[in-house]
C-alpha atoms as a PDB file:
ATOM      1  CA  UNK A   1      50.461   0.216 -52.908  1.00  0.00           C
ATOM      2  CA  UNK A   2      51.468   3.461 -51.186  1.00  0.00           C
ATOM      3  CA  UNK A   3      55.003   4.844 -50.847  1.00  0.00           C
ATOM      4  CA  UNK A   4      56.274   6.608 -47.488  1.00  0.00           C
ATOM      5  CA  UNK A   5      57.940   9.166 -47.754  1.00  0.00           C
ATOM      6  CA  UNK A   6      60.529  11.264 -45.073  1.00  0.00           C
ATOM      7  CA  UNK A   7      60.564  15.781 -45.660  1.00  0.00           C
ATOM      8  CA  UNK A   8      64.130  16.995 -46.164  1.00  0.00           C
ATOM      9  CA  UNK A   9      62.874  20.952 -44.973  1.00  0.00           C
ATOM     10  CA  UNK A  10      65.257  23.153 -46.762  1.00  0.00           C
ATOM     11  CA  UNK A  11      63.926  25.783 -44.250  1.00  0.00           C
ATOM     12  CA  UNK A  12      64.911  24.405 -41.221  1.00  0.00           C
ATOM     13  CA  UNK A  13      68.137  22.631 -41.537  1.00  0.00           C
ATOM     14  CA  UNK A  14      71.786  23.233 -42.926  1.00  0.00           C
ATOM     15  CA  UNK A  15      72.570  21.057 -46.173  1.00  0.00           C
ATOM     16  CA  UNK A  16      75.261  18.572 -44.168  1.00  0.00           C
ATOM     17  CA  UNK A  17      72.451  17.847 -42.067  1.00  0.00           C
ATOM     18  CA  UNK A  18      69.794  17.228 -44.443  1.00  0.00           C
ATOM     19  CA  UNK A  19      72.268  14.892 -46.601  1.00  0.00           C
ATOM     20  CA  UNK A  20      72.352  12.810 -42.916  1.00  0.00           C
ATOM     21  CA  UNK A  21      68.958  12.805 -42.819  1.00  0.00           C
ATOM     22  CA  UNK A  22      68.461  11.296 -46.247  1.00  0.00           C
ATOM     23  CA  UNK A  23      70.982   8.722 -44.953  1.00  0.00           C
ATOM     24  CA  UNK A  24      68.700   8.116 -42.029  1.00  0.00           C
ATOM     25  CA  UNK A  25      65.491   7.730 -43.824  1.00  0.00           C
ATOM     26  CA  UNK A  26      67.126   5.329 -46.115  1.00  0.00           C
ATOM     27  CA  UNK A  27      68.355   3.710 -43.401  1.00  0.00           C
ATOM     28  CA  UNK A  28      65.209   3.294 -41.902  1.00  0.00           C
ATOM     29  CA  UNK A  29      63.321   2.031 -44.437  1.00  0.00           C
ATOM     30  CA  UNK A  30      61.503   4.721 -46.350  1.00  0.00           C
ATOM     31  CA  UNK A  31      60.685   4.744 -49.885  1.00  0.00           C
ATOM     32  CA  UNK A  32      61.344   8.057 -50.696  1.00  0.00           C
ATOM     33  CA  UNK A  33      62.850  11.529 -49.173  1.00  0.00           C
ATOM     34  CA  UNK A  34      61.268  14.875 -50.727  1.00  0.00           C
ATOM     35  CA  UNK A  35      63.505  18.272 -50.363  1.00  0.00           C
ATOM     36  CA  UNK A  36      61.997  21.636 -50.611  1.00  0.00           C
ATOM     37  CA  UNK A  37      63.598  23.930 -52.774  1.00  0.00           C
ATOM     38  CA  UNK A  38      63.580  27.711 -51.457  1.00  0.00           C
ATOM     39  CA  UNK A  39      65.816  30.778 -51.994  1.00  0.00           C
ATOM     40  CA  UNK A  40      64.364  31.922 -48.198  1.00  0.00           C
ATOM     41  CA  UNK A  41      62.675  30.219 -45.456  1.00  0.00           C
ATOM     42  CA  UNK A  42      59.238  31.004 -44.694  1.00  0.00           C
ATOM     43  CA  UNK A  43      59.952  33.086 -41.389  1.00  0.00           C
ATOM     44  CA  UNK A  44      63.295  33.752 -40.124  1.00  0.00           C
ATOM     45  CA  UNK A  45      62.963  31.689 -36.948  1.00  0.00           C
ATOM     46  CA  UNK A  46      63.592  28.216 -39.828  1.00  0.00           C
ATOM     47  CA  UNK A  47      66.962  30.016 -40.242  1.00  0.00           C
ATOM     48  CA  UNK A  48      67.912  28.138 -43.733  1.00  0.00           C
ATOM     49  CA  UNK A  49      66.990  27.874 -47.061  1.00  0.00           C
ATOM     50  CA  UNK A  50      70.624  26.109 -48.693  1.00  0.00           C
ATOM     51  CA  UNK A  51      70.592  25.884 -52.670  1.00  0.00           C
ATOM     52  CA  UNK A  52      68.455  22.693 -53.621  1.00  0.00           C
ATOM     53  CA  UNK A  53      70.893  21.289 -56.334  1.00  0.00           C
ATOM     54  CA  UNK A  54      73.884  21.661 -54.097  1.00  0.00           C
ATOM     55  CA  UNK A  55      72.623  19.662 -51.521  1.00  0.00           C
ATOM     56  CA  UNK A  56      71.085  17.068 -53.782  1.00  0.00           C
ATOM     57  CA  UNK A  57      74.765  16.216 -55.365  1.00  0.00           C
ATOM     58  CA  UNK A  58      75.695  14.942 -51.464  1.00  0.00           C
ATOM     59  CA  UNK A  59      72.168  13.149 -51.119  1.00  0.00           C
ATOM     60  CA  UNK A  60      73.135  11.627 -54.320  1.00  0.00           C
ATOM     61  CA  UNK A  61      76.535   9.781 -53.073  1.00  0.00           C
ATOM     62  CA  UNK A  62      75.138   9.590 -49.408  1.00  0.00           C
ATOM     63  CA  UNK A  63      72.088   7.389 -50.892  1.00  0.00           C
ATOM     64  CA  UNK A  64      71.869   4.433 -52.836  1.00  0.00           C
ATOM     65  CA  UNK A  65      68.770   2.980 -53.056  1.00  0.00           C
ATOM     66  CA  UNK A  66      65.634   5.810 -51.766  1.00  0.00           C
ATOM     67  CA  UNK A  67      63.865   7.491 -54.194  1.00  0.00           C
ATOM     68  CA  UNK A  68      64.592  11.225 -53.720  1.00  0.00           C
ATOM     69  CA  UNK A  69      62.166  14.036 -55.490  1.00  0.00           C
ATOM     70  CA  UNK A  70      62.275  17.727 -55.445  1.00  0.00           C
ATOM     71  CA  UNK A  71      58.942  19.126 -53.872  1.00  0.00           C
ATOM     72  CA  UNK A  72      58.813  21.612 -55.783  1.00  0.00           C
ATOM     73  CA  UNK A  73      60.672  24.006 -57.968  1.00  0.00           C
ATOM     74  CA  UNK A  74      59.300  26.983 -59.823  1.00  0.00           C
ATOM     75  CA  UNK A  75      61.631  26.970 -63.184  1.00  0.00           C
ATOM     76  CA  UNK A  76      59.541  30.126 -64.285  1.00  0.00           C
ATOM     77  CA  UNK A  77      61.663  33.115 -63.131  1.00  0.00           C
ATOM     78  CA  UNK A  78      64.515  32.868 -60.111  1.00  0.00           C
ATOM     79  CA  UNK A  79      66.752  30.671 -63.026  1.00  0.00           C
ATOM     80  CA  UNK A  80      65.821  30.252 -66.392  1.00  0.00           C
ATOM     81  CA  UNK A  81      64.602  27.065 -67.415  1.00  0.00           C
ATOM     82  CA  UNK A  82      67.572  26.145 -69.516  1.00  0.00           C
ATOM     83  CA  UNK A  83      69.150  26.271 -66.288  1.00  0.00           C
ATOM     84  CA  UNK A  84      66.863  24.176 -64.482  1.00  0.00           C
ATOM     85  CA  UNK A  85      67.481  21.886 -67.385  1.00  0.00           C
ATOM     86  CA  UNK A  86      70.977  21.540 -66.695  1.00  0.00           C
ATOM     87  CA  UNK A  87      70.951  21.260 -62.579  1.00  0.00           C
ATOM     88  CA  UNK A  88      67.775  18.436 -63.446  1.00  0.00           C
ATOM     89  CA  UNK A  89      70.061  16.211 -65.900  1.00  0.00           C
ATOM     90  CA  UNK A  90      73.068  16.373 -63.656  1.00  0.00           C
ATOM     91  CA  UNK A  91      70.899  15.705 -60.393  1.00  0.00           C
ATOM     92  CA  UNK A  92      69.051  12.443 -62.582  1.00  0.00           C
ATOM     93  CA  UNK A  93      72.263  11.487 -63.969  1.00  0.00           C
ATOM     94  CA  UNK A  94      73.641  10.878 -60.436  1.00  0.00           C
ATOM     95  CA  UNK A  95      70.398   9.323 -58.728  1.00  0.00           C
ATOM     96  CA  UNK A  96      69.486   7.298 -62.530  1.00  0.00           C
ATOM     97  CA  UNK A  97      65.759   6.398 -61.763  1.00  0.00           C
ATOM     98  CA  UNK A  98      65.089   7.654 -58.446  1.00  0.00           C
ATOM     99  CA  UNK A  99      64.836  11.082 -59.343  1.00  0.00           C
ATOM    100  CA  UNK A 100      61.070  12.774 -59.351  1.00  0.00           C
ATOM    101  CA  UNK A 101      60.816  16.153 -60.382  1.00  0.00           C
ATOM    102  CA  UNK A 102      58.301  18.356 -59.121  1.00  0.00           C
ATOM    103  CA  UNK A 103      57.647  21.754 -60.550  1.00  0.00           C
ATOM    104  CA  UNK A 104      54.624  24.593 -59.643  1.00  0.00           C
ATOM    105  CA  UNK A 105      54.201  28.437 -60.224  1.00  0.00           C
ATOM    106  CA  UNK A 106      56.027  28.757 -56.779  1.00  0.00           C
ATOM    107  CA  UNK A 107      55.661  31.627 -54.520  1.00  0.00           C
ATOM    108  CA  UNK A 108      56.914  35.495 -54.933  1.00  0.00           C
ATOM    109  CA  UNK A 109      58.875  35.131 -51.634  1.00  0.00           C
ATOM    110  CA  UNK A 110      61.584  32.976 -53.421  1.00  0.00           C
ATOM    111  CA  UNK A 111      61.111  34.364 -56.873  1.00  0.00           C
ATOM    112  CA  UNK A 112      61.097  38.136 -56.999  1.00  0.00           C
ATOM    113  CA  UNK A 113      64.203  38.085 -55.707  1.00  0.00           C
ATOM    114  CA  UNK A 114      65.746  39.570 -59.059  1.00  0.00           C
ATOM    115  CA  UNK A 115      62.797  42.090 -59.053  1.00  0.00           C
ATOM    116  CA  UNK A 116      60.907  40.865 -61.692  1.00  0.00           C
ATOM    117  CA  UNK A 117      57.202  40.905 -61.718  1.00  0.00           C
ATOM    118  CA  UNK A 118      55.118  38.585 -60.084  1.00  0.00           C
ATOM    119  CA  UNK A 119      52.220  37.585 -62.838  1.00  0.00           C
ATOM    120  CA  UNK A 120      48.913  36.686 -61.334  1.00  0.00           C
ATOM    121  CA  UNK A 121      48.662  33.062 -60.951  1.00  0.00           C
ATOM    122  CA  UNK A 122      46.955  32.304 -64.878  1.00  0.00           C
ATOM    123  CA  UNK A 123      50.298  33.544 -66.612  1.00  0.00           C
ATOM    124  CA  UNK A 124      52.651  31.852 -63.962  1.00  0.00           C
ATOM    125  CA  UNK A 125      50.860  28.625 -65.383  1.00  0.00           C
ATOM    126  CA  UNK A 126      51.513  29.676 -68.694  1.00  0.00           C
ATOM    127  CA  UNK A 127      54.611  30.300 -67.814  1.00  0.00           C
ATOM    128  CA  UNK A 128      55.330  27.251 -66.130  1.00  0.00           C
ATOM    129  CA  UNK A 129      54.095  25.024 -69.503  1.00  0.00           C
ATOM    130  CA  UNK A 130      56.361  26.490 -71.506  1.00  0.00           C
ATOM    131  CA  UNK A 131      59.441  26.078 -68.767  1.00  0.00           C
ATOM    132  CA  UNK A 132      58.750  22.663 -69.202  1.00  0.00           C
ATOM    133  CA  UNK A 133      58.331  22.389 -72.653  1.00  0.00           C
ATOM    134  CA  UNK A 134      62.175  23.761 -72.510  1.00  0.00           C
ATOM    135  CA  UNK A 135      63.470  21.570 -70.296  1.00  0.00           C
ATOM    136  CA  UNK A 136      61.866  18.437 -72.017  1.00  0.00           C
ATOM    137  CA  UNK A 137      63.491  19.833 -75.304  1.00  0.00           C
ATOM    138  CA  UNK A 138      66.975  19.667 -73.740  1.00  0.00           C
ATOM    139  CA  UNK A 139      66.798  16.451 -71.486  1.00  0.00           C
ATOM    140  CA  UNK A 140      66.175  15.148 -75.830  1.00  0.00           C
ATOM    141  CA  UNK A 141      69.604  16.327 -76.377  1.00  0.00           C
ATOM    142  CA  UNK A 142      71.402  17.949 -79.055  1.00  0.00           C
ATOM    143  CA  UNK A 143      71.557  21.242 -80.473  1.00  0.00           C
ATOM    144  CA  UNK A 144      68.344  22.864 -79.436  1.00  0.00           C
ATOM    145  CA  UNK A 145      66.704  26.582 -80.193  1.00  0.00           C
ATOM    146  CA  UNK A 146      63.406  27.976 -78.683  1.00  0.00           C
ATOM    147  CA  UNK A 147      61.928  31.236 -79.536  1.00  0.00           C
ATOM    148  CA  UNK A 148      58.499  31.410 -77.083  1.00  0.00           C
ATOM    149  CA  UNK A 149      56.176  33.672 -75.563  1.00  0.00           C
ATOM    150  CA  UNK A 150      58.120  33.843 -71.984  1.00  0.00           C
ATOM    151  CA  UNK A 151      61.788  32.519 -72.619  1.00  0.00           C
ATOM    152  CA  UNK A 152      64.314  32.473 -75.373  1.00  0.00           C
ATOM    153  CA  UNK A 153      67.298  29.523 -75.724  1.00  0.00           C
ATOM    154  CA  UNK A 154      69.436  29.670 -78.669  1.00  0.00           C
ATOM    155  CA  UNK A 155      71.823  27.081 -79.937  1.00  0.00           C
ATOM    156  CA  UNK A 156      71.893  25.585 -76.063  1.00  0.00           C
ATOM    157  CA  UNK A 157      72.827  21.777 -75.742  1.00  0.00           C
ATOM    158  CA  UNK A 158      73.147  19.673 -72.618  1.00  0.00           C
ATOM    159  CA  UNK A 159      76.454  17.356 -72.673  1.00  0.00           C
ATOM    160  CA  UNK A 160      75.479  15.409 -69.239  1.00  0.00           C
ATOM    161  CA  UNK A 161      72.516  13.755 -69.679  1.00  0.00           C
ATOM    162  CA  UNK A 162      70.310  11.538 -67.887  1.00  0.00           C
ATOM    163  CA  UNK A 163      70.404   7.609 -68.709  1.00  0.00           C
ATOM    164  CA  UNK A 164      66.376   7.926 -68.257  1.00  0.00           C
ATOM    165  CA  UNK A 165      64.539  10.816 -68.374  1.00  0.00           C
ATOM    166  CA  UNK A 166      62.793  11.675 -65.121  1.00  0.00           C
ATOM    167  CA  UNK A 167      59.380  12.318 -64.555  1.00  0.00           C
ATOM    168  CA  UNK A 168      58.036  15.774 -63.773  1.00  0.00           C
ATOM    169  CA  UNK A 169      54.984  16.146 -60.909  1.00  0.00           C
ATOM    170  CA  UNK A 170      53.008  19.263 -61.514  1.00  0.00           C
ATOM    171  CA  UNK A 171      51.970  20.571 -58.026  1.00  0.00           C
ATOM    172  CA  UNK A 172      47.639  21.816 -58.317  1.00  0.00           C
ATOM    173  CA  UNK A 173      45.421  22.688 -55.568  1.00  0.00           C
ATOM    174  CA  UNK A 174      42.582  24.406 -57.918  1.00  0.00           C
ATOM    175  CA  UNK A 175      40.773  23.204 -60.859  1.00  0.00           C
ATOM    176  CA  UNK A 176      42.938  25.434 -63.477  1.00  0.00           C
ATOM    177  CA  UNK A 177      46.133  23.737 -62.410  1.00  0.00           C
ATOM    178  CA  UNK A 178      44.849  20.400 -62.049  1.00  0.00           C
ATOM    179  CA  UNK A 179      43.900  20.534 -65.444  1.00  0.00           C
ATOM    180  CA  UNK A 180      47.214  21.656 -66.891  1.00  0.00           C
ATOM    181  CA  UNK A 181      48.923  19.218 -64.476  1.00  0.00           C
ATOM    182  CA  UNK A 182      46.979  16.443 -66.226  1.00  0.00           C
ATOM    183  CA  UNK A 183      47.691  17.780 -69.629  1.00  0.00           C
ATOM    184  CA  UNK A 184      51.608  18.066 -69.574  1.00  0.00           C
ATOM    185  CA  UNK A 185      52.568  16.597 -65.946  1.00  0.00           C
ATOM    186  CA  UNK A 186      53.915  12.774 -65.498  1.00  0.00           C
ATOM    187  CA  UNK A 187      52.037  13.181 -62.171  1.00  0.00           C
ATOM    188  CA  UNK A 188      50.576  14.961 -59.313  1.00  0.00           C
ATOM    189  CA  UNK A 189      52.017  17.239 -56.428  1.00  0.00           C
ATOM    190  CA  UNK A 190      49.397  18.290 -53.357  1.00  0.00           C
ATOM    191  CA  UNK A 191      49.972  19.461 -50.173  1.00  0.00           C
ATOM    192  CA  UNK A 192      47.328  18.287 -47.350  1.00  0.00           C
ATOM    193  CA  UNK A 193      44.779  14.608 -48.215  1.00  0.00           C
ATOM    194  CA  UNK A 194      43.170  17.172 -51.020  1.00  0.00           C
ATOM    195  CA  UNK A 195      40.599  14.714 -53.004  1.00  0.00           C
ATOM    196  CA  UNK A 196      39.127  17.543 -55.112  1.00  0.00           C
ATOM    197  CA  UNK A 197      41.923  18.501 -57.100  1.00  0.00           C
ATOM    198  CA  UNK A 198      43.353  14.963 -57.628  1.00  0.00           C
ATOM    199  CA  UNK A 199      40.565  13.900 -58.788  1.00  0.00           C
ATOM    200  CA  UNK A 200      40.428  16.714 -61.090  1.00  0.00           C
ATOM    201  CA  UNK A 201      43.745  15.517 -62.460  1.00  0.00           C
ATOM    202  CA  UNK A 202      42.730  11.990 -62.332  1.00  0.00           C
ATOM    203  CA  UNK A 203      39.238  12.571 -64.565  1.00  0.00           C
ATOM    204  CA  UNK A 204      41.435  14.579 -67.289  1.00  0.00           C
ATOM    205  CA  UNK A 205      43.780  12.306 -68.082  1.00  0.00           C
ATOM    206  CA  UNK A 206      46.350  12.409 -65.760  1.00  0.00           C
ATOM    207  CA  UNK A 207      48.333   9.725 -64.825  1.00  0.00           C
ATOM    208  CA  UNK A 208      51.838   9.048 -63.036  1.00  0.00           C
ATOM    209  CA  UNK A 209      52.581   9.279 -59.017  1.00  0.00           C
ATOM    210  CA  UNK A 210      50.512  11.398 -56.642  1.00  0.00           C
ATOM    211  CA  UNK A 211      52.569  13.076 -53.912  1.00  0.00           C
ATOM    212  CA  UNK A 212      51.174  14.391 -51.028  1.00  0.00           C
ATOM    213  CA  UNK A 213      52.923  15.944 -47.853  1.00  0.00           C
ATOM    214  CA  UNK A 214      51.400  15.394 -44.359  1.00  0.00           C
ATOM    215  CA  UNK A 215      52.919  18.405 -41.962  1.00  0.00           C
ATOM    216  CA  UNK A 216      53.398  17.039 -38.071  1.00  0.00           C
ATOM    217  CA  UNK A 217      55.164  18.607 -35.342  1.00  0.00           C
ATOM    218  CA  UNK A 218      55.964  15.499 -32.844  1.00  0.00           C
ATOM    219  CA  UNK A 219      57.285  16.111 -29.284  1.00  0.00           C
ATOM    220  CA  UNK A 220      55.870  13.788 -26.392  1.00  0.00           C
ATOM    221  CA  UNK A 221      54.110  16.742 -23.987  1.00  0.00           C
ATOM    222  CA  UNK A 222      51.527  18.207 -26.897  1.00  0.00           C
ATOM    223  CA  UNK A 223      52.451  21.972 -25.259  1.00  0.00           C
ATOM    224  CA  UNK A 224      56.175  21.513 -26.754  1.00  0.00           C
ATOM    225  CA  UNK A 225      54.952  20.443 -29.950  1.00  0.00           C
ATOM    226  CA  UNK A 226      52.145  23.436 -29.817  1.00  0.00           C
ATOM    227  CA  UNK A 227      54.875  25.526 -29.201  1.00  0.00           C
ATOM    228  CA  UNK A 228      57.316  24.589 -31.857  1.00  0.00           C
ATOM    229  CA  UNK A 229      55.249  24.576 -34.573  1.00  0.00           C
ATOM    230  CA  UNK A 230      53.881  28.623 -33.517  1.00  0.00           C
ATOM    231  CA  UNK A 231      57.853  29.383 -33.351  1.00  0.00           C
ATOM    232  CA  UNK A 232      58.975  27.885 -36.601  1.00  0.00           C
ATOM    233  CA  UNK A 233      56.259  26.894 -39.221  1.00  0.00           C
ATOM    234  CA  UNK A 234      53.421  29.983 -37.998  1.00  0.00           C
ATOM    235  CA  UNK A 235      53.063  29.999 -42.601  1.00  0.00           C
ATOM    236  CA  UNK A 236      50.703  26.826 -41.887  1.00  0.00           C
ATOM    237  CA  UNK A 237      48.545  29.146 -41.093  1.00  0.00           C
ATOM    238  CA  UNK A 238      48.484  32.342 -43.654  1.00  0.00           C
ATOM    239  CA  UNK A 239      45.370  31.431 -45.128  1.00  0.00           C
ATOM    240  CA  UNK A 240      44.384  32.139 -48.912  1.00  0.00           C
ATOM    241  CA  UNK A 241      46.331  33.577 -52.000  1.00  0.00           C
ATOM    242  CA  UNK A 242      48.922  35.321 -49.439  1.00  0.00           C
ATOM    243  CA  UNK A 243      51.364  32.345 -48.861  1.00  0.00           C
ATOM    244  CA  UNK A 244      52.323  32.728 -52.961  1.00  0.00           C
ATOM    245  CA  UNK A 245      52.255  36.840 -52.958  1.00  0.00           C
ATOM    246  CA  UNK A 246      54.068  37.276 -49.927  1.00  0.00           C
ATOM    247  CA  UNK A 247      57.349  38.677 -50.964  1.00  0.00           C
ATOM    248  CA  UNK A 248      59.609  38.151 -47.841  1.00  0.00           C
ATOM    249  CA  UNK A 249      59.860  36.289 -44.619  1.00  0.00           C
ATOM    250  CA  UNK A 250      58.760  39.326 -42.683  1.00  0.00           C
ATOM    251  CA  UNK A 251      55.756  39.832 -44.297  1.00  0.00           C
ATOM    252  CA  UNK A 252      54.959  35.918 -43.527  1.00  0.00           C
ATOM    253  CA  UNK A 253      55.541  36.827 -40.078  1.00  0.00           C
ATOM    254  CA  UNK A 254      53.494  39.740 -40.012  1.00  0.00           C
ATOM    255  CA  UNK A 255      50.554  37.895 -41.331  1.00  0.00           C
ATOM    256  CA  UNK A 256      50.918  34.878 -38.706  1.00  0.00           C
ATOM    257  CA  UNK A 257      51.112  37.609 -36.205  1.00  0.00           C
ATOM    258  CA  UNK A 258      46.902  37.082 -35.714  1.00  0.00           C
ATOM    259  CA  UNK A 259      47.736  33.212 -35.321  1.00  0.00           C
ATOM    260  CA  UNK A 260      47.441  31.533 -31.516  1.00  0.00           C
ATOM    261  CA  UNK A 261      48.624  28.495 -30.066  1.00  0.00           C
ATOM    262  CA  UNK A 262      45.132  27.234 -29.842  1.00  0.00           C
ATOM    263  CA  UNK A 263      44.783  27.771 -33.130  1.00  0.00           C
ATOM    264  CA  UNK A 264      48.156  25.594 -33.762  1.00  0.00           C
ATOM    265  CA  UNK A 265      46.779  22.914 -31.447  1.00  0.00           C
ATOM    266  CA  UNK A 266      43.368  22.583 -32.869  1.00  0.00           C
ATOM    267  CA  UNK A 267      44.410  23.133 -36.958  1.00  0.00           C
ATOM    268  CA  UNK A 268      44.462  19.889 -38.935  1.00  0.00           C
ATOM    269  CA  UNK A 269      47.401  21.593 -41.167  1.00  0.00           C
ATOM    270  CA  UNK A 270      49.527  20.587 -38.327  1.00  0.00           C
ATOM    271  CA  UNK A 271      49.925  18.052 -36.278  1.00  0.00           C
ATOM    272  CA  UNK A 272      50.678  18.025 -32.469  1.00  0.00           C
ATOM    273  CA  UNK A 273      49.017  15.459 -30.802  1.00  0.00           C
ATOM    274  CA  UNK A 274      51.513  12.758 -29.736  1.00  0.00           C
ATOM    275  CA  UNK A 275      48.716  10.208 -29.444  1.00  0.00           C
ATOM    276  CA  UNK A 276      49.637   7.431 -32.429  1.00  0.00           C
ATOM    277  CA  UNK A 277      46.006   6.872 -33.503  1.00  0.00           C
ATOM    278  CA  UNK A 278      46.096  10.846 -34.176  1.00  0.00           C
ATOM    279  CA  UNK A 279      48.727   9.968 -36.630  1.00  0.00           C
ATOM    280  CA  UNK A 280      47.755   7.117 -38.046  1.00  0.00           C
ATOM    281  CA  UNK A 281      43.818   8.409 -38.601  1.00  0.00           C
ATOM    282  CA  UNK A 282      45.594  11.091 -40.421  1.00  0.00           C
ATOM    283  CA  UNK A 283      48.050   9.151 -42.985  1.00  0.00           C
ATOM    284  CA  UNK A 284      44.862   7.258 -43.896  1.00  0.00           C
ATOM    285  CA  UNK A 285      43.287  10.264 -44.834  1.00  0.00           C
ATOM    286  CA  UNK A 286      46.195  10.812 -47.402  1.00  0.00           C
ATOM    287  CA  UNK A 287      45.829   6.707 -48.851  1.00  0.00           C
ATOM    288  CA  UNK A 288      41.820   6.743 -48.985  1.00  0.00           C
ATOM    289  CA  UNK A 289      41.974  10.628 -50.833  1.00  0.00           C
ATOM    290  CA  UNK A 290      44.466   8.385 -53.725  1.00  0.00           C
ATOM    291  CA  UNK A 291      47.493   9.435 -53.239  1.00  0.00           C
ATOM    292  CA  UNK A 292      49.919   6.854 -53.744  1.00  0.00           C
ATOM    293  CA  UNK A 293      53.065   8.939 -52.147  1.00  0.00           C
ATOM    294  CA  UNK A 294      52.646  10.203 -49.083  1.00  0.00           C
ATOM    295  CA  UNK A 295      55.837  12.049 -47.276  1.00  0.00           C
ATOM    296  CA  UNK A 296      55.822  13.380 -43.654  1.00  0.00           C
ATOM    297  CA  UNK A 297      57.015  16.869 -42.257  1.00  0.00           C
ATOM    298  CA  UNK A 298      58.508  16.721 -39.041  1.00  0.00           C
ATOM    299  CA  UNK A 299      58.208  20.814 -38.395  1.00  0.00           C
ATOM    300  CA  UNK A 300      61.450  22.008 -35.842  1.00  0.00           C
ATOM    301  CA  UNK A 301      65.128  20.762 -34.316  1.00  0.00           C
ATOM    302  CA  UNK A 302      63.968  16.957 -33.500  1.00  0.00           C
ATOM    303  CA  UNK A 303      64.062  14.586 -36.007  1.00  0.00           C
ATOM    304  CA  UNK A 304      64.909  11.607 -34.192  1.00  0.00           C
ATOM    305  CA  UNK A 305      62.413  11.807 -31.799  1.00  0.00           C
ATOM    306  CA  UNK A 306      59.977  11.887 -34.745  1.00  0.00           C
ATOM    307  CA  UNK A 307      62.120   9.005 -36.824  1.00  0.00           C
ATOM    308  CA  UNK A 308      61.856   6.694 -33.495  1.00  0.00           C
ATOM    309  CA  UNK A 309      58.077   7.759 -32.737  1.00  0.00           C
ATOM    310  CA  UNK A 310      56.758   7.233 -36.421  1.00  0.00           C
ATOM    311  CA  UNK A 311      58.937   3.344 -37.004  1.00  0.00           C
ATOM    312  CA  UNK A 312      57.375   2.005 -33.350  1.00  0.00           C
ATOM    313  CA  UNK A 313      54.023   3.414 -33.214  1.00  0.00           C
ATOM    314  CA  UNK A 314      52.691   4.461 -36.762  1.00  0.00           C
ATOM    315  CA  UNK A 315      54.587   3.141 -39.694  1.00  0.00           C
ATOM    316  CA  UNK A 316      53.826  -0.944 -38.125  1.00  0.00           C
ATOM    317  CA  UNK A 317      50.123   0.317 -39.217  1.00  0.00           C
ATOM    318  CA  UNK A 318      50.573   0.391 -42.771  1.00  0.00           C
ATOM    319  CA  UNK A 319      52.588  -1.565 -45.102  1.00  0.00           C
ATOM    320  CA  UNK A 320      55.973  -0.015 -44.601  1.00  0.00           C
ATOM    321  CA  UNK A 321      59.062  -2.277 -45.122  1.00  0.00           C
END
């Protein structure tokens, strides 16, 4: 059985509006909402990037039923993982068991913020395994004490804690991190119907939910989508190792300055085409590749167009309640 899930784009929206949104997917029937957690947006034209744990304390007393998961954190550098301990128990504490946490080794726009170096990509990993080894040790309660390679935590104990501990998704997309995300992960965290790294994850072990976003930018007249989607989420398109080296939003606008609006309209990393089928060819994708959570993106100002478009013409395709 799959479970649909709604974006909650930190980058694009202020935190009052993404706690009604969360309402409105609930609302509406969705199993889950997924909330991005940034420091910056990817180019300035998104205008927002609200702190993550803030905004999930409304979500929490806004919601009662919907699953809601952070996609993803990097507990490696901008806070210590101690810290991320302590904002995860509160946040599972309020939700109980619909809280998902997703972790990765994040990108250097939100994390070098503090000017530390950014490691290459093997050490972040390394890093990340350990942040989570941390965290785990806390969630357990009691005194606790950790002398490691990357982070120090002396005589630190967490006084709120979750009722049940929640699952952490390690985001892959190559064959290092799939591996590591089947070896201490509780599940899987792609962007895009990837099958190669699942299934990566899948053949080492790995088990627990598989989240995958699917990025759209719905308008009626394709041109207005075509055109939204070049204004406001151009980072689709920065191809390569630069989307997690880039250090600030300029720089991510710099390198989408090569991108066109044919390129928008033709890329399958975003969607424009108002047809349904379109849509609906494209969700399947995500369900055949075995992922068994798949969220949407709705990229720009216009949710409710999107909300009304997806519950008439593309959610009465698939088993969505």
């Amino acid at each position: 059985m799959t479970n649909f899930g709604y974006t909650l784009s930190s980058e694009e929206h202020t935190p009052n509006d993404l706690v009604d949104y969360a309402q409105e997917a609930e609302q509406r029937g969705y199993d889950f909402v997924s909330i991005s957690d940034h420091y910056h947006p990817w180019v300035s034209e998104q205008g927002h990037a609200p702190f993550v744990w803030s905004t999930l304390g409304g979500v929490a007393t806004a919601t009662e039923e919907i699953d809601v998961v952070v996609g993803v954190s990097c507990p490696i550098m901008r806070m210590h993982p101690a810290i991320f301990a302590q904002a995860t128990a509160t946040t599972a504490q309020m939700l109980g068991d619909r809280f998902v946490w997703g972790v990765g080794t994040g990108e250097n726009l939100n994390e070098h913020i503090l000017s530390d170096h950014w490691p290459p990509h093997r050490v972040r990993l390394e890093m990340l395994e350990e942040a989570v080894e941390v965290v785990r040790k806390l969630w357990e309660g009691g005194q606790t004490s950790h002398y490691g390679k990357h982070y120090t935590v002396e005589n630190a104990r967490l006084f709120t804690l979750p009722e049940e501990t929640p699952p952490i998704a390690v985001s892959a997309y190559g064959e290092r991190a799939a591996k590591a995300a089947a070896d201490f992960g509780d599940g899987f965290w792609c962007v895009g119907p990837q099958e190669k790294p699942l299934q990566i994850f899948e053949e080492n072990g790995g088990e627990g939910p598989k989240f995958a976003q699917m990025t759209v930018c719905y308008a009626k007249d394709e041109d207005e989508a075509v055109e939204t989607a070049y204004e406001q989420w151009p980072n689709s398109f920065v191809p390569g190792e630069l989307a997690s080296i880039l250090p600030t939003p300029t720089h991510f606008e710099q390198a989408s300055q090569a991108v066109t609006k044919e390129d928008v309209r033709e890329a399958d990393s975003v969607i424009t085409d108002p047809d349904p089928e379109t849509h609906i060819e494209n969700v399947e994708k995500f369900v055949n590749a075995g992922y068994d959570h798949v969220y949407v993106h709705q990229v720009g100002d216009d949710q409710e167009s999107f909300f009304e478009f997806y519950d008439e013409e593309v959610w009465p395709s698939f088993d969505f309640d």
